[in-house]
PDB file of N, CA and C in Angstrom:
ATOM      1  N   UNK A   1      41.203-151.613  13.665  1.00  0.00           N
ATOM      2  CA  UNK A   1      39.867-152.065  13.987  1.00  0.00           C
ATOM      3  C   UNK A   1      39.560-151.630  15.419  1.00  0.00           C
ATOM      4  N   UNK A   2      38.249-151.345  15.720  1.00  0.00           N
ATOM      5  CA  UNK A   2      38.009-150.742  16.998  1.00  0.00           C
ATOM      6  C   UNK A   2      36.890-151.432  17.758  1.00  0.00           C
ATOM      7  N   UNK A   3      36.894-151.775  18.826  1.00  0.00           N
ATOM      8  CA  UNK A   3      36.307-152.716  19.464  1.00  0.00           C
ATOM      9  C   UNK A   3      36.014-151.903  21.229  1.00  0.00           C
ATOM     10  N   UNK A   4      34.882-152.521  21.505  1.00  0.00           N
ATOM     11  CA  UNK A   4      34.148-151.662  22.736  1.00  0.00           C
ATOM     12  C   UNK A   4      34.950-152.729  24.222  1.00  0.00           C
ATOM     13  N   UNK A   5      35.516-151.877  25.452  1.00  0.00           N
ATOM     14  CA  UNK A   5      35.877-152.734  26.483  1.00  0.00           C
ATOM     15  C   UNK A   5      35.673-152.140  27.963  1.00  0.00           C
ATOM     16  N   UNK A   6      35.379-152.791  28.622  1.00  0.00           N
ATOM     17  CA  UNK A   6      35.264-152.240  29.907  1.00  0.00           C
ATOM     18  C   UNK A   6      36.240-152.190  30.783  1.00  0.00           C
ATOM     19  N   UNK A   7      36.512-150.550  30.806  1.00  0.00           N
ATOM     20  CA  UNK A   7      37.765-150.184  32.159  1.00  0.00           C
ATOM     21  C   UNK A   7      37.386-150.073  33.588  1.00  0.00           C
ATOM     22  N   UNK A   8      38.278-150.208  33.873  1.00  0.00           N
ATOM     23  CA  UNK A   8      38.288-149.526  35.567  1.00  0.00           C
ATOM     24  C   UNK A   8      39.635-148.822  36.115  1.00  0.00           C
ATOM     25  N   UNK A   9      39.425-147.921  36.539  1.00  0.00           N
ATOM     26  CA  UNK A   9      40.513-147.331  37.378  1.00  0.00           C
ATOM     27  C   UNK A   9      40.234-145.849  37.350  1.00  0.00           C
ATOM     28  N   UNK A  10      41.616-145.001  37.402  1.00  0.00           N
ATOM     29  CA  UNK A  10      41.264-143.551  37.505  1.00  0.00           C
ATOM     30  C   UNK A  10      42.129-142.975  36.069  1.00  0.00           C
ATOM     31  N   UNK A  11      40.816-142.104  35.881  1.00  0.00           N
ATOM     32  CA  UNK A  11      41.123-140.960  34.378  1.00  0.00           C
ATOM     33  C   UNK A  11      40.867-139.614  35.411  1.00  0.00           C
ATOM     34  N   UNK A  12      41.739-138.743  35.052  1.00  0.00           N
ATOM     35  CA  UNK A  12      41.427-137.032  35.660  1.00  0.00           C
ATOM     36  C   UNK A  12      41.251-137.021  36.524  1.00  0.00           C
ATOM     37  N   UNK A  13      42.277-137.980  37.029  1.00  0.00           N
ATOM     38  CA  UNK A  13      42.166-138.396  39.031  1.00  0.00           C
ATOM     39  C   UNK A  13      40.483-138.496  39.444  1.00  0.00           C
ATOM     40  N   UNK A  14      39.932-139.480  38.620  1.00  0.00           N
ATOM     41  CA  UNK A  14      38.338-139.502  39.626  1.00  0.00           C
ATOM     42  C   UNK A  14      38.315-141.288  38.957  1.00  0.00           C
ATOM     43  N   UNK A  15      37.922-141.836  39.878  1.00  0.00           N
ATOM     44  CA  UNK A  15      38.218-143.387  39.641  1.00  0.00           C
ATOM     45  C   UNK A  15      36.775-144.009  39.016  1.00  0.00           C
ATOM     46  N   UNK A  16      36.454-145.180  38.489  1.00  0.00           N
ATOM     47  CA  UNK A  16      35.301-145.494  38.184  1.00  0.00           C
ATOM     48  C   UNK A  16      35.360-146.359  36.874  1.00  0.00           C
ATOM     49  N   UNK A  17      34.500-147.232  36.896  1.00  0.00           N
ATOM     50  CA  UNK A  17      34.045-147.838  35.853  1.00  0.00           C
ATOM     51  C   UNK A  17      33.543-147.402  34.375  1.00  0.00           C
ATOM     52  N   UNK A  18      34.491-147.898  32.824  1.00  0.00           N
ATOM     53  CA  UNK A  18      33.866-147.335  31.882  1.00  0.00           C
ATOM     54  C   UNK A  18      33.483-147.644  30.659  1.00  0.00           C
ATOM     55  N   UNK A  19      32.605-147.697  29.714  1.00  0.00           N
ATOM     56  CA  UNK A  19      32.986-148.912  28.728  1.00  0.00           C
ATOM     57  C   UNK A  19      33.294-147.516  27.682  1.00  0.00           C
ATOM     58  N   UNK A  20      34.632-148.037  27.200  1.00  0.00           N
ATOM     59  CA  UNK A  20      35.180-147.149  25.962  1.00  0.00           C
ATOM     60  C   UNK A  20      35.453-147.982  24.798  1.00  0.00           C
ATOM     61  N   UNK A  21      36.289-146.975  23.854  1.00  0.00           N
ATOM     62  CA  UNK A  21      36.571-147.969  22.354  1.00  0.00           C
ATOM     63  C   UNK A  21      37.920-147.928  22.569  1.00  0.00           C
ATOM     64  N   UNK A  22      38.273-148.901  22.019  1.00  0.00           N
ATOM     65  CA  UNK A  22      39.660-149.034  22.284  1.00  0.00           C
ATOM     66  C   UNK A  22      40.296-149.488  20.833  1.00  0.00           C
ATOM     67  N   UNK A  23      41.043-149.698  20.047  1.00  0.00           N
ATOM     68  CA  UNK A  23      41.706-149.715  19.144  1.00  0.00           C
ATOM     69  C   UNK A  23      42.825-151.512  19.041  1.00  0.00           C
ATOM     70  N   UNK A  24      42.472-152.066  18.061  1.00  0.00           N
ATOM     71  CA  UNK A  24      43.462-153.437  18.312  1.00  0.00           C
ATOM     72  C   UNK A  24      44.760-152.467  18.413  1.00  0.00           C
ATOM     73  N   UNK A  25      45.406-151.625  18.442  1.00  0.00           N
ATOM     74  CA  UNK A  25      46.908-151.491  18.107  1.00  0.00           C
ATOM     75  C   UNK A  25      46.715-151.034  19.662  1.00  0.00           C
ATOM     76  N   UNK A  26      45.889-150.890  20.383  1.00  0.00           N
ATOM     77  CA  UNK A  26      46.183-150.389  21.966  1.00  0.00           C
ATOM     78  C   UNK A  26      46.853-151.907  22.700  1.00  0.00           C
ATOM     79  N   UNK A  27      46.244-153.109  21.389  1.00  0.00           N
ATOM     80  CA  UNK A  27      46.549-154.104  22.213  1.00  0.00           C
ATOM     81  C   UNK A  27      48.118-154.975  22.019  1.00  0.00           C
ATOM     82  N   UNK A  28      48.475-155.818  23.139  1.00  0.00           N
ATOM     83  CA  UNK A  28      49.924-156.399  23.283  1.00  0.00           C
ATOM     84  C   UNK A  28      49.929-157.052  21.653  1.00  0.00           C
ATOM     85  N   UNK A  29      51.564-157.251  21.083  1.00  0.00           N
ATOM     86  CA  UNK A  29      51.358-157.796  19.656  1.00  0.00           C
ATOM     87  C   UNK A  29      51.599-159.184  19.419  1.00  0.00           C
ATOM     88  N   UNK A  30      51.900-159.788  21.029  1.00  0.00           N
ATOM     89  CA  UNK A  30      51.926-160.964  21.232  1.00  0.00           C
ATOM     90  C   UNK A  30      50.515-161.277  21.214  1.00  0.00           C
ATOM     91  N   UNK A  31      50.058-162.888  21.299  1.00  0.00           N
ATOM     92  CA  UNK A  31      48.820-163.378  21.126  1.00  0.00           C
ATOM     93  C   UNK A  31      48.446-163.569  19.884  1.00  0.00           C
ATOM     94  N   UNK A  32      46.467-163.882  20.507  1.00  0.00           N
ATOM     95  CA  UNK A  32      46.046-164.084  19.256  1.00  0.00           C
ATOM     96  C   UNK A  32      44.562-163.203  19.690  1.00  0.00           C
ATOM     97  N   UNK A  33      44.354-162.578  18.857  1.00  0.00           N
ATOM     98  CA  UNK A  33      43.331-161.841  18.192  1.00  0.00           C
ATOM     99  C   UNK A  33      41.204-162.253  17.971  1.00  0.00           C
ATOM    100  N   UNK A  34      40.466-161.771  19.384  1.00  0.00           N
ATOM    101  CA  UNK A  34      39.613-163.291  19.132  1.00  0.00           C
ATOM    102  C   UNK A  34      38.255-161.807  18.979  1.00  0.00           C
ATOM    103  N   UNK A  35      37.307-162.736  18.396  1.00  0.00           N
ATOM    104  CA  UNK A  35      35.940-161.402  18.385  1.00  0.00           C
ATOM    105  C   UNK A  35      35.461-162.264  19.589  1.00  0.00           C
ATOM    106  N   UNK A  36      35.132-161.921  20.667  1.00  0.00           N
ATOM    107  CA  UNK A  36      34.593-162.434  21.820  1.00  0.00           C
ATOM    108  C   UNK A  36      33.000-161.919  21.871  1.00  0.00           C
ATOM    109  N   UNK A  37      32.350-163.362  22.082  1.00  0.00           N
ATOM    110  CA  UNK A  37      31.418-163.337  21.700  1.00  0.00           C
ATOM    111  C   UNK A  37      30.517-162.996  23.053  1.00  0.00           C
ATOM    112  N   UNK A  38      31.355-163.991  24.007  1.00  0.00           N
ATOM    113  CA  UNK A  38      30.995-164.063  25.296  1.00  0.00           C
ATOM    114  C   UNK A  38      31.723-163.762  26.641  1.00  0.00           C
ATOM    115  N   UNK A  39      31.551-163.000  27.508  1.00  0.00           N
ATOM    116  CA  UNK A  39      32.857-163.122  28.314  1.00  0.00           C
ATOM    117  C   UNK A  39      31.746-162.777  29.866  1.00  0.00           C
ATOM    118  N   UNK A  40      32.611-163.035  30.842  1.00  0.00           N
ATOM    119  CA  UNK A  40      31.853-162.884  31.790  1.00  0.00           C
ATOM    120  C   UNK A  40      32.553-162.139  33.432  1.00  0.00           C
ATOM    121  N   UNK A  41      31.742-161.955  34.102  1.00  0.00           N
ATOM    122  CA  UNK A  41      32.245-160.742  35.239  1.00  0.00           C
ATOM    123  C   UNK A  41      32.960-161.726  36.412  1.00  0.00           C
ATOM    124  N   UNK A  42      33.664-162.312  37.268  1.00  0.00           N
ATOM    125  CA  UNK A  42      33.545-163.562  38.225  1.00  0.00           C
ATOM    126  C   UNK A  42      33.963-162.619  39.562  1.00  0.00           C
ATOM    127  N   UNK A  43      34.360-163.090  40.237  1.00  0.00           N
ATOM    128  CA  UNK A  43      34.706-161.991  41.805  1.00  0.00           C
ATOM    129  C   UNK A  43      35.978-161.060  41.868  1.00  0.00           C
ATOM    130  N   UNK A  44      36.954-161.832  40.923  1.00  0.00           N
ATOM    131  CA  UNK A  44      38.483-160.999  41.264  1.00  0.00           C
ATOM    132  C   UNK A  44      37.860-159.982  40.284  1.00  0.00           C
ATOM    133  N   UNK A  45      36.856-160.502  39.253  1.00  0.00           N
ATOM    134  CA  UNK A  45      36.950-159.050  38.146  1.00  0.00           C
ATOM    135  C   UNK A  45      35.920-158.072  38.923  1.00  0.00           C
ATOM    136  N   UNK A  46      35.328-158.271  39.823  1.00  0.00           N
ATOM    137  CA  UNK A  46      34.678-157.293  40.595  1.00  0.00           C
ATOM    138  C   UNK A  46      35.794-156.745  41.378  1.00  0.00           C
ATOM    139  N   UNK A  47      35.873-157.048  42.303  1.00  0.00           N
ATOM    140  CA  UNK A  47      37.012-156.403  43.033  1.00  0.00           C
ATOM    141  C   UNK A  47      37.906-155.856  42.428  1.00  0.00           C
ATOM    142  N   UNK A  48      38.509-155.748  40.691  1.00  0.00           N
ATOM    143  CA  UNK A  48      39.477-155.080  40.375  1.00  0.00           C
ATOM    144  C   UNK A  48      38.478-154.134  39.487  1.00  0.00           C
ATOM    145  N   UNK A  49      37.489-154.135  39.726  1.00  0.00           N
ATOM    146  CA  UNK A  49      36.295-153.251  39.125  1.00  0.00           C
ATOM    147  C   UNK A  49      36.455-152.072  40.258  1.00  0.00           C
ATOM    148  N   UNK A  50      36.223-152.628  41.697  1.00  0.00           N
ATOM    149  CA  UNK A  50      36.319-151.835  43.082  1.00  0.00           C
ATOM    150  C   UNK A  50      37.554-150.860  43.434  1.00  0.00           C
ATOM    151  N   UNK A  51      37.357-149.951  43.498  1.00  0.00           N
ATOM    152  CA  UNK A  51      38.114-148.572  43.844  1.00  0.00           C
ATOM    153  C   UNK A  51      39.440-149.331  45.086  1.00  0.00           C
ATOM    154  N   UNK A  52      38.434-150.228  45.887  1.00  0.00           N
ATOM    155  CA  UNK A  52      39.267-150.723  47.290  1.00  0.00           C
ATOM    156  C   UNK A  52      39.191-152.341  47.050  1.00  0.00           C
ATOM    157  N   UNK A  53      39.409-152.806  45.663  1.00  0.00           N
ATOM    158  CA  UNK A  53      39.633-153.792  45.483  1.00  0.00           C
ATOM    159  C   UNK A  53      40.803-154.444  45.682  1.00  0.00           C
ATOM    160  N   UNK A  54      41.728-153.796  45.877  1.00  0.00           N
ATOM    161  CA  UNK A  54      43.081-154.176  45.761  1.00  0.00           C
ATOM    162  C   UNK A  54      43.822-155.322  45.062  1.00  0.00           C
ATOM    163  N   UNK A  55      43.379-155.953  43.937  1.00  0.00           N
ATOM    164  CA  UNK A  55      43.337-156.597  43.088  1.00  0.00           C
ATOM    165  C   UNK A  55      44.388-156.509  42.236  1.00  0.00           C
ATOM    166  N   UNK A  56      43.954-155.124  41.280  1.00  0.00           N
ATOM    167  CA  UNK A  56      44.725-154.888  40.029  1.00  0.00           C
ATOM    168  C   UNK A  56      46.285-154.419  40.597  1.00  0.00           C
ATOM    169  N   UNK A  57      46.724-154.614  39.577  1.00  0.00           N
ATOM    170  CA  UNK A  57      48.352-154.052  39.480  1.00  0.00           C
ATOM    171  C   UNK A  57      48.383-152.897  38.396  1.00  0.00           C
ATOM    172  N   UNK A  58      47.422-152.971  37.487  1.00  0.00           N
ATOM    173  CA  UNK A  58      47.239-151.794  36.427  1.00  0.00           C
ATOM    174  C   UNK A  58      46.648-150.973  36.503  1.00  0.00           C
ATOM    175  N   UNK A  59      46.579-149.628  36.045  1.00  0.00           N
ATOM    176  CA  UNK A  59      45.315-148.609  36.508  1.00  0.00           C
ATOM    177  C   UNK A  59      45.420-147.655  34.790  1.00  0.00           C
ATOM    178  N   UNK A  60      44.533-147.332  34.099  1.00  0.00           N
ATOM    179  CA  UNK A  60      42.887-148.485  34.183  1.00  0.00           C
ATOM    180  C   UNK A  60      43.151-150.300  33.820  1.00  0.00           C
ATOM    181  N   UNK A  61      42.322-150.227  33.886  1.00  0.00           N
ATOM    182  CA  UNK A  61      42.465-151.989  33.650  1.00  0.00           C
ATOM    183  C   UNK A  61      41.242-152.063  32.607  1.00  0.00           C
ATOM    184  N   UNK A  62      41.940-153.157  31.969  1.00  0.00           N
ATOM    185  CA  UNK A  62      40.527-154.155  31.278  1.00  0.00           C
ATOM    186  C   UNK A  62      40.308-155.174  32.609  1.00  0.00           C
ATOM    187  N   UNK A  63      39.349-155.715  33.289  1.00  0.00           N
ATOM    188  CA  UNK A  63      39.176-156.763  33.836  1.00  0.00           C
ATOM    189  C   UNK A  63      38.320-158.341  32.839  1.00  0.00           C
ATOM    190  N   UNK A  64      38.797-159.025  33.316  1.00  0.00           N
ATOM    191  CA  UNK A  64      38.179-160.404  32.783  1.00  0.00           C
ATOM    192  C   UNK A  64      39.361-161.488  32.472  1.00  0.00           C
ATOM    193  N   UNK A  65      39.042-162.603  32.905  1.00  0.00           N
ATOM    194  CA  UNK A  65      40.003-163.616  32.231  1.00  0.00           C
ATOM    195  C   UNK A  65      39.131-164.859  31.901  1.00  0.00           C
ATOM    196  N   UNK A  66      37.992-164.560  31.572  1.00  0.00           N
ATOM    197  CA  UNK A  66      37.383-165.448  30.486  1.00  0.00           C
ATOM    198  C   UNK A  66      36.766-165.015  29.701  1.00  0.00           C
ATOM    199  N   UNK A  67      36.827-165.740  28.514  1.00  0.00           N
ATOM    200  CA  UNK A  67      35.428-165.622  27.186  1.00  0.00           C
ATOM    201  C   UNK A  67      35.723-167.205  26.297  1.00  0.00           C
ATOM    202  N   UNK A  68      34.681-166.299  25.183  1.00  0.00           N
ATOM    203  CA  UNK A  68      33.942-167.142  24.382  1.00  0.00           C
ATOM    204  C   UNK A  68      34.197-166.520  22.787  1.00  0.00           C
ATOM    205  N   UNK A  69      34.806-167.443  21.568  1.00  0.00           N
ATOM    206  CA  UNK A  69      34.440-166.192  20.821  1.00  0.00           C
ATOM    207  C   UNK A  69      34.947-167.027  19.272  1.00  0.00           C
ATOM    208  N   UNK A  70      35.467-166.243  18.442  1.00  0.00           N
ATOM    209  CA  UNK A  70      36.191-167.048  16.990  1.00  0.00           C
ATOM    210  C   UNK A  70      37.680-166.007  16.896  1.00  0.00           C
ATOM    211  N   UNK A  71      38.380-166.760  16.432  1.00  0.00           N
ATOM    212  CA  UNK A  71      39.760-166.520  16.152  1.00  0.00           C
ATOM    213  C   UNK A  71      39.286-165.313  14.964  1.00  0.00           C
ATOM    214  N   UNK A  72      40.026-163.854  15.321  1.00  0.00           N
ATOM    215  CA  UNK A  72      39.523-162.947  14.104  1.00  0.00           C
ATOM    216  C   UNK A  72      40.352-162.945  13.146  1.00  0.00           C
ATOM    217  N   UNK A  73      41.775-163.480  13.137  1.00  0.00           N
ATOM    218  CA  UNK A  73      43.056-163.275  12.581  1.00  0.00           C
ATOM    219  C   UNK A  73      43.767-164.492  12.977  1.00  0.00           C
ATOM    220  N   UNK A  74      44.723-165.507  12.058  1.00  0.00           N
ATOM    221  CA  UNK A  74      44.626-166.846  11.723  1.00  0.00           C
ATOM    222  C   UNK A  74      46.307-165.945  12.498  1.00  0.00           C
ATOM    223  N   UNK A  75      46.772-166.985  13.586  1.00  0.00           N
ATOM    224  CA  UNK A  75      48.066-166.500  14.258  1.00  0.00           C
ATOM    225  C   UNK A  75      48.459-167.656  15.469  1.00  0.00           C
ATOM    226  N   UNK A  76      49.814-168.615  15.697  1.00  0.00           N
ATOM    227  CA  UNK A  76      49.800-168.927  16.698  1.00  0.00           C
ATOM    228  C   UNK A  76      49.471-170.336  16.395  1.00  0.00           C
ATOM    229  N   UNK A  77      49.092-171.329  15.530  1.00  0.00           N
ATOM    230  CA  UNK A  77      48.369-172.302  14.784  1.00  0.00           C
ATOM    231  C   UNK A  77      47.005-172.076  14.877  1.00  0.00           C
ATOM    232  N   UNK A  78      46.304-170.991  15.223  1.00  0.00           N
ATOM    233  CA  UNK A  78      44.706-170.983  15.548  1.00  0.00           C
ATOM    234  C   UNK A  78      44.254-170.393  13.750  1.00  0.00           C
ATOM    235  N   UNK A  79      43.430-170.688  13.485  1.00  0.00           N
ATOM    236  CA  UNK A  79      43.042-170.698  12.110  1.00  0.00           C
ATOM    237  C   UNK A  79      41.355-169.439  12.509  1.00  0.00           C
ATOM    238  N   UNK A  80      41.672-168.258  11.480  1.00  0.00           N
ATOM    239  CA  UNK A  80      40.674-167.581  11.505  1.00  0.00           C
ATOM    240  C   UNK A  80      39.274-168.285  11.288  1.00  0.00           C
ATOM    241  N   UNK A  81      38.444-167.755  11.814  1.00  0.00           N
ATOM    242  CA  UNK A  81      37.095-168.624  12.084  1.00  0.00           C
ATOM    243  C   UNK A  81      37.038-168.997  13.450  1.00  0.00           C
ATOM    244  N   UNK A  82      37.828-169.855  14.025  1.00  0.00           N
ATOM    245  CA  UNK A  82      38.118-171.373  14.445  1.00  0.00           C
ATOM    246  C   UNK A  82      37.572-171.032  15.589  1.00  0.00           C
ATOM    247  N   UNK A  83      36.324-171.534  16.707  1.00  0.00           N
ATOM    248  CA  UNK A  83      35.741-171.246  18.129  1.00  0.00           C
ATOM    249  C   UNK A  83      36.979-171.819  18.760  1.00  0.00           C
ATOM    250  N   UNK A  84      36.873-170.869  19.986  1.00  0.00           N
ATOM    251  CA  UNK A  84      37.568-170.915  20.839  1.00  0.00           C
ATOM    252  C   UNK A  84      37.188-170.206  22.319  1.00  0.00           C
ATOM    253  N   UNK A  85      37.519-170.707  23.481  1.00  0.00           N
ATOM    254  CA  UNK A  85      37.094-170.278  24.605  1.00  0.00           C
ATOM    255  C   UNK A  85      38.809-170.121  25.204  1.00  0.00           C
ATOM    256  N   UNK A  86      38.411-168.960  26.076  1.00  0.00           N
ATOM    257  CA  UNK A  86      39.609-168.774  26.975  1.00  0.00           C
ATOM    258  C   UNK A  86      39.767-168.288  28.661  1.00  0.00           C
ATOM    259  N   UNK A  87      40.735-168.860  29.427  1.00  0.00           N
ATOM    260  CA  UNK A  87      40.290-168.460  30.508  1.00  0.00           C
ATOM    261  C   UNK A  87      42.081-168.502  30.736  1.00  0.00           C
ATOM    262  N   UNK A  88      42.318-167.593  31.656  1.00  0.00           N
ATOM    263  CA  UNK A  88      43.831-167.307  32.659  1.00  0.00           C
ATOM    264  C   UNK A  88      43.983-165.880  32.515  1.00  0.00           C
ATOM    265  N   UNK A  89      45.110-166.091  33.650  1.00  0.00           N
ATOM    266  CA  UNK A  89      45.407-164.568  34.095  1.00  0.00           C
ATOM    267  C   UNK A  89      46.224-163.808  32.961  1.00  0.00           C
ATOM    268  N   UNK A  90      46.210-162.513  33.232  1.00  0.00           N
ATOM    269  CA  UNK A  90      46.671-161.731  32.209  1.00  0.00           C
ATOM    270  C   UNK A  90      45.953-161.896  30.916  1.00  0.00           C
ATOM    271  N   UNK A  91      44.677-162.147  30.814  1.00  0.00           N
ATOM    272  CA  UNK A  91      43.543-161.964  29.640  1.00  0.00           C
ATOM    273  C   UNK A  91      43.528-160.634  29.450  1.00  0.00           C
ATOM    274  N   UNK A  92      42.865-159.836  30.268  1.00  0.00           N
ATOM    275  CA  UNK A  92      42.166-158.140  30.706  1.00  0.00           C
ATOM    276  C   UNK A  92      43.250-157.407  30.232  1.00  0.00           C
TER     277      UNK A  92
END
């Protein structure tokens, strides 16, 4: 399944912000699996948006460690459907 996310860092050595598709199998196989409905930008995710943010530890990055959304895949005791909101580090 393929789903749209916003990077930051450097591709072909030129740095910058990007929204690409990304693939669930790009993602960790730990967790749980959410269609995010809502998610939002806050200051560290700017600054690890920023070239001289010095923020991230990853390059590119997903930034964000909150949303809003439904469980897409029943994993973890969370039951497909089921709303759920999330916020902490290592979201992105």
């Amino acid at each position: 399944m393929s789903f749209r996310a916003l990077t930051a860092g450097t591709v072909d050595e030129q740095y910058g912000r990007r929204v690409v598709d990304m693939e669930t199998s790009d993602l960790p196989d730990d967790g749980v699996l959410i269609a995010v409905e809502y998610s939002g930008v806050n200051y560290k995710d700017g600054l690890a948006g920023s070239q001289d943010g010095r923020v991230a530890r990853i390059d590119p990055i997903v930034p964000g460690v909150d949303l809003a959304g439904t469980v897409a895949e029943a994993a973890d005791g969370f039951e497909a459907g089921q709303a759920v909101i999330a916020h902490g580090y290592d979201i992105g």
